[in-house]
N, C-alpha and C. Protein backbone atom coordinates (compact mmCIF):
# COMPACT_ATOMS: atom_id res chain seq x y z
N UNK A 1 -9.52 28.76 6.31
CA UNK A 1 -9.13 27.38 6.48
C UNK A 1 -10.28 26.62 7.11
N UNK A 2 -10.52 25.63 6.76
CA UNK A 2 -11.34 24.39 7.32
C UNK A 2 -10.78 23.35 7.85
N UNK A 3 -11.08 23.33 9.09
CA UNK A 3 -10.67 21.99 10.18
C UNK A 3 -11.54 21.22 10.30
N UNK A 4 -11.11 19.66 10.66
CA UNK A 4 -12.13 19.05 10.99
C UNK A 4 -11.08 18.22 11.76
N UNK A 5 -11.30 17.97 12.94
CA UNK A 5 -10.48 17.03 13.99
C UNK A 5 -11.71 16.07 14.88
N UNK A 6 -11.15 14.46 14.73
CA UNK A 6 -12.05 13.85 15.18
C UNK A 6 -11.20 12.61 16.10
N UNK A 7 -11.36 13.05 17.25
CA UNK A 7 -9.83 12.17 18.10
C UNK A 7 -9.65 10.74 18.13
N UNK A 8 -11.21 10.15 18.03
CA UNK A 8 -11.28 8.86 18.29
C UNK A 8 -10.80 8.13 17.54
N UNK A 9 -10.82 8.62 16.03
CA UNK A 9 -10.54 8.63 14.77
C UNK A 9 -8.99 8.53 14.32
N UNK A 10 -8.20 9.66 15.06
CA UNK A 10 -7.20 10.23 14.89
C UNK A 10 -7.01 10.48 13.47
N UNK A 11 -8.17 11.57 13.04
CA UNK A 11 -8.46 12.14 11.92
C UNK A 11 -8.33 13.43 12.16
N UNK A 12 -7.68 14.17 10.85
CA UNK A 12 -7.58 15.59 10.70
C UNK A 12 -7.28 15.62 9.70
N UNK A 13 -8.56 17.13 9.46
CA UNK A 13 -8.35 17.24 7.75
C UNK A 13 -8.97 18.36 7.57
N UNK A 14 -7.83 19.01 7.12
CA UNK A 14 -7.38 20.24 6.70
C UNK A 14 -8.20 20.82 5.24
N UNK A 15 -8.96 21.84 4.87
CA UNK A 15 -9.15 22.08 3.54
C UNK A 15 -9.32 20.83 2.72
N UNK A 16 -10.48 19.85 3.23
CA UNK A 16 -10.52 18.56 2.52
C UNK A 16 -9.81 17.20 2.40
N UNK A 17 -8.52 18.14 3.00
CA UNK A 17 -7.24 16.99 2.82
C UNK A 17 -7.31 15.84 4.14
N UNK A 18 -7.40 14.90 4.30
CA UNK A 18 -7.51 14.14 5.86
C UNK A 18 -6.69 12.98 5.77
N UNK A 19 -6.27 13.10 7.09
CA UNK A 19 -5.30 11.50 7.38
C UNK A 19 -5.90 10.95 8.79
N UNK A 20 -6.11 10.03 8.80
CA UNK A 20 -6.62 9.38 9.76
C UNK A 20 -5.34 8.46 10.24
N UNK A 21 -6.09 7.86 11.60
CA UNK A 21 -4.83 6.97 12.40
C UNK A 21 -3.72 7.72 12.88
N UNK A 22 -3.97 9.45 12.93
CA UNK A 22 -2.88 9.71 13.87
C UNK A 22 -2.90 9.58 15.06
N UNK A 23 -1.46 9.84 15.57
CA UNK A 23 -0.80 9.41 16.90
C UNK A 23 -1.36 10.88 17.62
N UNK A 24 -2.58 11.29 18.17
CA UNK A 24 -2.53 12.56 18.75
C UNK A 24 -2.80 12.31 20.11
N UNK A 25 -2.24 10.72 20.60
CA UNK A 25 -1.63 10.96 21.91
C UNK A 25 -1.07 12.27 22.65
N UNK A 26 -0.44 12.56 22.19
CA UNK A 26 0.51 13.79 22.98
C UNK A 26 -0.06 15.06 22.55
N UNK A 27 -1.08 15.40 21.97
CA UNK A 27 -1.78 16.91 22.10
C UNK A 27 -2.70 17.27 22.63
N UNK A 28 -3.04 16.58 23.73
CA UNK A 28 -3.78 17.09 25.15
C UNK A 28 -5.06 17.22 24.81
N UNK A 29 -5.65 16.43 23.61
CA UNK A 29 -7.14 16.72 23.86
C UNK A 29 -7.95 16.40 24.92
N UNK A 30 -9.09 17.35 25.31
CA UNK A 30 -9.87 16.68 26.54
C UNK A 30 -10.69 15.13 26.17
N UNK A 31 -10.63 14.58 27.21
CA UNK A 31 -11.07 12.94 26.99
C UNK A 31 -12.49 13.15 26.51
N UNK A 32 -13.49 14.43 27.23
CA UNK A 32 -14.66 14.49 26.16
C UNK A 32 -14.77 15.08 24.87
N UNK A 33 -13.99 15.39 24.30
CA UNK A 33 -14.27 16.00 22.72
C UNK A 33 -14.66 15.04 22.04
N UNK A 34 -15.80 15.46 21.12
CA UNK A 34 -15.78 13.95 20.41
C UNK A 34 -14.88 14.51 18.98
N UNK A 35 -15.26 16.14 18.87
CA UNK A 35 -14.82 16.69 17.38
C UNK A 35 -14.24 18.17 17.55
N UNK A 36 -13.88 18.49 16.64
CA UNK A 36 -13.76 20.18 16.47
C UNK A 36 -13.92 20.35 14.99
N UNK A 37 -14.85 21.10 14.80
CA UNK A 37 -15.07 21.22 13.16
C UNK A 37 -14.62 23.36 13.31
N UNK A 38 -14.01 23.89 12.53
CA UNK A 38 -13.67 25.00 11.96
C UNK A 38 -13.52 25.99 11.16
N UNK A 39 -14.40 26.78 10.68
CA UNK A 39 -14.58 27.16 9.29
C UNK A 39 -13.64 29.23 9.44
N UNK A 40 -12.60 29.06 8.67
CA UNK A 40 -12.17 30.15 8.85
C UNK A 40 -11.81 30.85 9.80
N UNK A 41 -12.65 31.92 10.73
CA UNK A 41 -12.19 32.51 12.21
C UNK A 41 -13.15 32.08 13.29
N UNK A 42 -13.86 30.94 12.95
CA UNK A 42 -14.79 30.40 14.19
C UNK A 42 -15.26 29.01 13.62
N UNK A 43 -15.78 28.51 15.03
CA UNK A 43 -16.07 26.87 14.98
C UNK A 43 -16.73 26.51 16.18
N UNK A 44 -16.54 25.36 16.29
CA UNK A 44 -17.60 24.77 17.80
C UNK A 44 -16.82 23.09 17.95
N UNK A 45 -16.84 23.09 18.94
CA UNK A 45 -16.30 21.88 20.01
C UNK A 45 -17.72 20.63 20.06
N UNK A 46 -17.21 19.34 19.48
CA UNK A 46 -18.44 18.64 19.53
C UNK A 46 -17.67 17.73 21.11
N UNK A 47 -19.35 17.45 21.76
CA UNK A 47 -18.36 16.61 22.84
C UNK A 47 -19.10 15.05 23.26
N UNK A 48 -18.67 14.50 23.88
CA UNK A 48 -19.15 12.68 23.61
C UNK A 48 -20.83 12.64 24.21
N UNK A 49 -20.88 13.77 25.14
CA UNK A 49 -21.76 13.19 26.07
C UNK A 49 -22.96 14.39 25.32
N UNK A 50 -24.56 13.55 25.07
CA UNK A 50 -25.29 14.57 24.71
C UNK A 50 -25.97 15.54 25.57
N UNK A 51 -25.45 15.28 26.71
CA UNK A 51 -25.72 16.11 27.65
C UNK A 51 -24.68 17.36 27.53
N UNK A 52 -23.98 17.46 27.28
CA UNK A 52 -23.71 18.33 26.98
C UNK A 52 -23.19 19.21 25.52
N UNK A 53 -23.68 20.54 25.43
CA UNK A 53 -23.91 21.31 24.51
C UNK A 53 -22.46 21.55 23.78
N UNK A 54 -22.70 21.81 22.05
CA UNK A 54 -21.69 21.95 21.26
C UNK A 54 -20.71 23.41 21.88
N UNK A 55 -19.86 23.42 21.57
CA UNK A 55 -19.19 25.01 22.26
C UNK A 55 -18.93 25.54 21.23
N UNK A 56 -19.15 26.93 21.17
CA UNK A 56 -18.80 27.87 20.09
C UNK A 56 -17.32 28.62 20.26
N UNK A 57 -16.76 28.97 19.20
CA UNK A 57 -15.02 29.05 19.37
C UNK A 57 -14.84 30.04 18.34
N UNK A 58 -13.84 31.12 19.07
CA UNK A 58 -13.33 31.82 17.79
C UNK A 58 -11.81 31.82 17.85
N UNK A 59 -11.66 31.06 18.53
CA UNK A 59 -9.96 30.95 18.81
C UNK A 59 -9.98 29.09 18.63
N UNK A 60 -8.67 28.51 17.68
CA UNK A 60 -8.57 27.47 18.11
C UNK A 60 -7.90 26.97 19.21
N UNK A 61 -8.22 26.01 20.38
CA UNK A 61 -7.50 26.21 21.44
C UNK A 61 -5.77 25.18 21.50
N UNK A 62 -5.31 25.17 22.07
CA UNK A 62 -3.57 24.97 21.96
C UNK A 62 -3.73 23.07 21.11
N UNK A 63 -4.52 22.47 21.67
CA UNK A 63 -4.34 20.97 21.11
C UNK A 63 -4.88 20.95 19.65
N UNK A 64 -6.19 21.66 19.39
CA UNK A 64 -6.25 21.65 18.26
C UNK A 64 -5.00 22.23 17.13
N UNK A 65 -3.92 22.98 17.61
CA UNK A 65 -2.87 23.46 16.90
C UNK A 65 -1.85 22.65 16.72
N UNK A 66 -1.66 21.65 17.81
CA UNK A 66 -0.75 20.40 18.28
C UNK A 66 -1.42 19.41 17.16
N UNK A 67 -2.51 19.07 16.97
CA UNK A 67 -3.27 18.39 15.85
C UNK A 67 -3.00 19.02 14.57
N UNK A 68 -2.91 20.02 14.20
CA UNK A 68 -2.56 20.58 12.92
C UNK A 68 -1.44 20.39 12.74
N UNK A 69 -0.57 20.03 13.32
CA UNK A 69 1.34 20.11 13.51
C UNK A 69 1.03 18.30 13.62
N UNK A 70 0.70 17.99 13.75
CA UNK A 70 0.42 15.97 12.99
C UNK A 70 0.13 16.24 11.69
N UNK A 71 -0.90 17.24 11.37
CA UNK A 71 -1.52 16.97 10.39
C UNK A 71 -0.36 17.11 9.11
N UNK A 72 0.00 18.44 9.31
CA UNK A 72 1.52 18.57 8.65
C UNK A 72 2.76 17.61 8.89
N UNK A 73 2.78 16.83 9.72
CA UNK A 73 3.83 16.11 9.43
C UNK A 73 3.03 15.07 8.35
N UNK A 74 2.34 14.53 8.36
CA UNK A 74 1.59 13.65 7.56
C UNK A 74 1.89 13.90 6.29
N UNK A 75 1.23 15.67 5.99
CA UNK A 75 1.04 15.96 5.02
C UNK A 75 2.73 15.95 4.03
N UNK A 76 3.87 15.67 5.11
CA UNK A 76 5.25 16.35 4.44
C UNK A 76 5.05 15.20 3.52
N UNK A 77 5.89 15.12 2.74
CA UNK A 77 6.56 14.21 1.72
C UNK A 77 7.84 13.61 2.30
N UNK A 78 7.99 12.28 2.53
CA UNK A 78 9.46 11.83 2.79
C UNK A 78 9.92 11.86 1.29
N UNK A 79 10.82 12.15 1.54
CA UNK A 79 11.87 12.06 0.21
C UNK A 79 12.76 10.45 -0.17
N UNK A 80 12.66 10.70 -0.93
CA UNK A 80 13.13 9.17 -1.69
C UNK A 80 14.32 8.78 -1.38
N UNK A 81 14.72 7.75 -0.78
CA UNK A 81 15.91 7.47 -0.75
C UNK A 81 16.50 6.93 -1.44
N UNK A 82 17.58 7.27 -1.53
CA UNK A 82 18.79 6.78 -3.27
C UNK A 82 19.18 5.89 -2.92
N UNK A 83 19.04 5.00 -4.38
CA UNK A 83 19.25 3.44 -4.50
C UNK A 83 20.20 3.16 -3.39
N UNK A 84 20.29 1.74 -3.45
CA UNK A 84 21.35 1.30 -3.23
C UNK A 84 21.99 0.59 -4.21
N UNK A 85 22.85 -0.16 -3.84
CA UNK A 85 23.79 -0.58 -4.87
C UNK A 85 23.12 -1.68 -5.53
N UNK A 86 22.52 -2.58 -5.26
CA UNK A 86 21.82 -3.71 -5.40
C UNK A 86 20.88 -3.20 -6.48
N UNK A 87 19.75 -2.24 -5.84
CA UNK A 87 18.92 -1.92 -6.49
C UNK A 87 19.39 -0.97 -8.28
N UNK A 88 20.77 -0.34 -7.99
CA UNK A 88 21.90 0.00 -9.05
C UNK A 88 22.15 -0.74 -10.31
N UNK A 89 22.26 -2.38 -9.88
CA UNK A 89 22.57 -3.51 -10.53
C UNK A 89 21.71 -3.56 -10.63
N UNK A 90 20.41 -3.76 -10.19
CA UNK A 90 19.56 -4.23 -11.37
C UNK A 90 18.91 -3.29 -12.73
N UNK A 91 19.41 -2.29 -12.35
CA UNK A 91 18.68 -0.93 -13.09
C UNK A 91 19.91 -1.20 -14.27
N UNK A 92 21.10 -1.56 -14.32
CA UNK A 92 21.89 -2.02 -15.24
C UNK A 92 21.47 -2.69 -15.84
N UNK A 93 21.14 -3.59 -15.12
CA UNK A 93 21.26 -5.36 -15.97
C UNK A 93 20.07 -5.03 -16.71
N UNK A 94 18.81 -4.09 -16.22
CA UNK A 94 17.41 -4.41 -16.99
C UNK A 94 17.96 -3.31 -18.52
N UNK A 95 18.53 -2.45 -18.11
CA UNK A 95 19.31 -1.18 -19.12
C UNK A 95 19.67 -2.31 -20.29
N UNK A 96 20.70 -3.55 -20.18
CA UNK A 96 21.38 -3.98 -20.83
C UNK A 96 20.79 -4.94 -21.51
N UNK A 97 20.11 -5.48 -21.10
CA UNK A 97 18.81 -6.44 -21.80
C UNK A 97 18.08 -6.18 -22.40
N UNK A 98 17.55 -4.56 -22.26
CA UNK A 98 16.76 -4.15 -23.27
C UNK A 98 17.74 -4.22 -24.81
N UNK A 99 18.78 -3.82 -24.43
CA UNK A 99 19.54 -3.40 -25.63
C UNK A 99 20.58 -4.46 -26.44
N UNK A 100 20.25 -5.95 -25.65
CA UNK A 100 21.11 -6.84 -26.04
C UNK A 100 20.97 -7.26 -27.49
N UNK A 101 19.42 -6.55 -28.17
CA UNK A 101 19.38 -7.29 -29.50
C UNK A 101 20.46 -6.55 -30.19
N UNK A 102 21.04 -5.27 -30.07
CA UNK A 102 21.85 -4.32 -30.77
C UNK A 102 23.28 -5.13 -30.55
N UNK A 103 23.68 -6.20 -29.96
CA UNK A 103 24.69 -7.14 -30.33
C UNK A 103 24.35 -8.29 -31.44
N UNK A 104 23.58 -8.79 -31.65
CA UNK A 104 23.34 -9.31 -32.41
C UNK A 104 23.98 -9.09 -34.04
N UNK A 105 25.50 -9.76 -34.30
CA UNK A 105 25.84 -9.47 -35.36
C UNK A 105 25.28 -8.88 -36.25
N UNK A 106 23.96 -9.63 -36.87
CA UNK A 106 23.33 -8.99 -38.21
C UNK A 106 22.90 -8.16 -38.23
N UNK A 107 22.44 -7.10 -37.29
CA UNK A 107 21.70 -6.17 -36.70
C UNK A 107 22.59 -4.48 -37.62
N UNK A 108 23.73 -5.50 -37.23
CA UNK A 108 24.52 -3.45 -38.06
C UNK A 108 25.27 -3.86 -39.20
N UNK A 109 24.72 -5.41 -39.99
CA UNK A 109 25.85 -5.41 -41.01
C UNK A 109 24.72 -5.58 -41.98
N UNK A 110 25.52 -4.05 -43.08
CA UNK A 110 24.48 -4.02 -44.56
C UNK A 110 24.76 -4.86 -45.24
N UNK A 111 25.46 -5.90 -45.24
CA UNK A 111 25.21 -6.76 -46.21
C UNK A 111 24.35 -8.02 -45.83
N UNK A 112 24.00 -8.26 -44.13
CA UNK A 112 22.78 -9.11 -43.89
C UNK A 112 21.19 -8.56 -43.54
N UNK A 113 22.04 -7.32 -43.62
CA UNK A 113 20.28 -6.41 -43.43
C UNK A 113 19.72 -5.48 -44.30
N UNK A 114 18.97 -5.33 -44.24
CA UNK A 114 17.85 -4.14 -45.01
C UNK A 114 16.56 -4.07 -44.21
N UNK A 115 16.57 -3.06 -43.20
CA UNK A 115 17.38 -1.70 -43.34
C UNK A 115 18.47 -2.55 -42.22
N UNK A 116 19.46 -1.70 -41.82
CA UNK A 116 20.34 -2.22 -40.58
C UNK A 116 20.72 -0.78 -40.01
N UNK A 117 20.92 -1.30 -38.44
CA UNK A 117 21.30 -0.22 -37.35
C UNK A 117 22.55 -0.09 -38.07
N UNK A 118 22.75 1.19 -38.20
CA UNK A 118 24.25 2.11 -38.80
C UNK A 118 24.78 3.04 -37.44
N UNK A 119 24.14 3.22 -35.84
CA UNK A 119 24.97 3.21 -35.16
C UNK A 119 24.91 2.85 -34.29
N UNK A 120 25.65 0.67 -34.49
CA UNK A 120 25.67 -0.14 -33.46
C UNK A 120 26.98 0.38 -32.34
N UNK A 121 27.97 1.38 -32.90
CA UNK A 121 29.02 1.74 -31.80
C UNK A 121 28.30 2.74 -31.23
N UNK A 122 27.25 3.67 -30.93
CA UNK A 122 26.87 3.80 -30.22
C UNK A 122 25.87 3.43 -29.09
N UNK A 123 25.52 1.99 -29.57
CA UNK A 123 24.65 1.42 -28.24
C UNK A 123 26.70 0.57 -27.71
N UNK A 124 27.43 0.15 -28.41
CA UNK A 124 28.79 -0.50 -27.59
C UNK A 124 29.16 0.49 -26.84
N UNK A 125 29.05 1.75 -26.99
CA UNK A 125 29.54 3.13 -26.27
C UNK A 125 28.40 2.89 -25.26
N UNK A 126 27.20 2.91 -25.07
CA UNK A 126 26.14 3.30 -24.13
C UNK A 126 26.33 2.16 -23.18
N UNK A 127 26.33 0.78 -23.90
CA UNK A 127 26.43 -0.58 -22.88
C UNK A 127 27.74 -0.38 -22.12
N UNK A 128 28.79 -0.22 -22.48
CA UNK A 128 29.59 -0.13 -22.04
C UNK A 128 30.04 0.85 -20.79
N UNK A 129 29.46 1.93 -21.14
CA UNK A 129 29.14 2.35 -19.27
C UNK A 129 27.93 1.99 -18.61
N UNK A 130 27.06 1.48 -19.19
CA UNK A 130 26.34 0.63 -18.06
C UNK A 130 26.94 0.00 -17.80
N UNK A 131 27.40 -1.16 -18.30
CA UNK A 131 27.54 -2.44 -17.51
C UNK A 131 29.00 -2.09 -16.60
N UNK A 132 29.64 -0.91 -16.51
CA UNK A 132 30.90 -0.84 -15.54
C UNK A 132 29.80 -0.79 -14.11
N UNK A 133 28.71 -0.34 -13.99
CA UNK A 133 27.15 -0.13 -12.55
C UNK A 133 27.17 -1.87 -12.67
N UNK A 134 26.62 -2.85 -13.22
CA UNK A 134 26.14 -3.76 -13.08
C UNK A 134 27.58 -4.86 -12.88
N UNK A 135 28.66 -4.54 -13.39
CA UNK A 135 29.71 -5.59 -12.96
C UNK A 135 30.39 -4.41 -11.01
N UNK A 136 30.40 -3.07 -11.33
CA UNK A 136 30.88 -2.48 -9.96
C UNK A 136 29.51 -1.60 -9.55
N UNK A 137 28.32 -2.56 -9.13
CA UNK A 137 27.19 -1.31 -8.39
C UNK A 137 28.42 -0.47 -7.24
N UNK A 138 27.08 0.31 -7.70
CA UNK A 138 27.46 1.83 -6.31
C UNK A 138 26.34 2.44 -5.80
N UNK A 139 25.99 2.50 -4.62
CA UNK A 139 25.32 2.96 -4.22
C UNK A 139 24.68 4.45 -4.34
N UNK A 140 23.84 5.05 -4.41
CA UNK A 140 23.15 6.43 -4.59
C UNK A 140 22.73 6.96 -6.02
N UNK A 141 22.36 7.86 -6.12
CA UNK A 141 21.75 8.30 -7.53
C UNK A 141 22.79 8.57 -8.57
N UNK A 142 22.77 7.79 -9.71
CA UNK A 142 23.58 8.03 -11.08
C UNK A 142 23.04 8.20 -12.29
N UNK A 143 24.09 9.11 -12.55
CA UNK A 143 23.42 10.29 -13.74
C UNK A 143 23.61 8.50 -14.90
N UNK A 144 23.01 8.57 -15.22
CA UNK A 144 22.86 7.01 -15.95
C UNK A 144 22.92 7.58 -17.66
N UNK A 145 23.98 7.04 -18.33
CA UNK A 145 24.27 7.44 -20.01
C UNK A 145 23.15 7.55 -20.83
N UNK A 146 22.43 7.94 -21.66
CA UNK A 146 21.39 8.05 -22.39
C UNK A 146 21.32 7.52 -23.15
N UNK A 147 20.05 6.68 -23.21
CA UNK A 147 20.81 5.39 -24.78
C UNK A 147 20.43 6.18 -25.68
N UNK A 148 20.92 5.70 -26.76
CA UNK A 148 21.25 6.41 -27.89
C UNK A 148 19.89 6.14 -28.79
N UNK A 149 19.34 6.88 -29.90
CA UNK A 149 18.23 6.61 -30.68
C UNK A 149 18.84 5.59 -31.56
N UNK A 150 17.92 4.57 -32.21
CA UNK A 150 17.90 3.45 -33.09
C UNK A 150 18.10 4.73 -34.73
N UNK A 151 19.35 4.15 -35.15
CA UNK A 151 19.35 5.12 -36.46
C UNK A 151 19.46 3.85 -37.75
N UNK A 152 18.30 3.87 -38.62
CA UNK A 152 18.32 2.33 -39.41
C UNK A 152 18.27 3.07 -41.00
N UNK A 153 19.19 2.30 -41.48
CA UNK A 153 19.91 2.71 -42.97
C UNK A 153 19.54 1.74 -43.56
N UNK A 154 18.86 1.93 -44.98
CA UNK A 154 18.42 1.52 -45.76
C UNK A 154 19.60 0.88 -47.09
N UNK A 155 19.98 -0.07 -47.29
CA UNK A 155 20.72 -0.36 -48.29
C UNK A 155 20.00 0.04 -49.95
């Protein structure tokens, strides 16, 4: 593993990976570190003042571990939070608009078209449980009906 911790920074970065602007208030680094760089089972302590010398390390010491435990929270993924209802309705309404030309009388009748949609009752089947979300949203994730493929018959 490769560390690189730089406090002033509130940078840490792991195997390339880095987030800066953490909060590593609370992991006790000493006020002179300027760095800790880490390569595998040893490393060295950089510190502000050039008076004094880099330190060599084969142990990381307790704050640099407190810094890796930021680094991982960083690194988690928050998970998505499910719609709300609002956001529900509009995922309807945009559903139903795409598909409003499939009302369009002439659209499924062979005697004004060539070719014409031959199955307009299945987009009336598909709209029709959408729009029960967009007239009653509900909040959280819905398995949402699958619109149906465009099937066009040739007279």
């Amino acid at each position: 593993m490769k560390l690189t911790i730089i406090p002033v920074d509130g940078s840490v970065g792991e195997n390339g990976v880095f987030y800066n602007n953490l909060d590593l208030s609370s992991c006790g680094i000493p006020a002179d570190v300027h760095a800790l760089q880490w390569q595998d089972t040893a490393g060295w302590i950089e510190y502000k003042s050039a008076l004094v010398q880099n330190q060599d390390i084969t142990e990381l010491p307790a704050w640099a571990n407190a810094c890796m435990a930021k680094w991982t929270e960083a690194n988690t993924p928050v998970p998505p939070q499910p719609p709300t209802a609002e956001q529900n309705k509009t995922t309807a309404v945009d559903k139903l608009q795409a598909t409003d030309w499939t009302t369009i009388p002439d659209v499924g009748d062979s005697t004004k078209s060539n070719p014409y949609l031959s199955n307009v009752q299945d987009f009336v089947t598909y709209r029709n449980a959408v729009r029960q979300y967009a007239i009653n949203p509900i909040a959280g994730n819905i398995n949402w009906p699958t619109l149906p493929q465009e099937v066009w018959t040739t007279v």
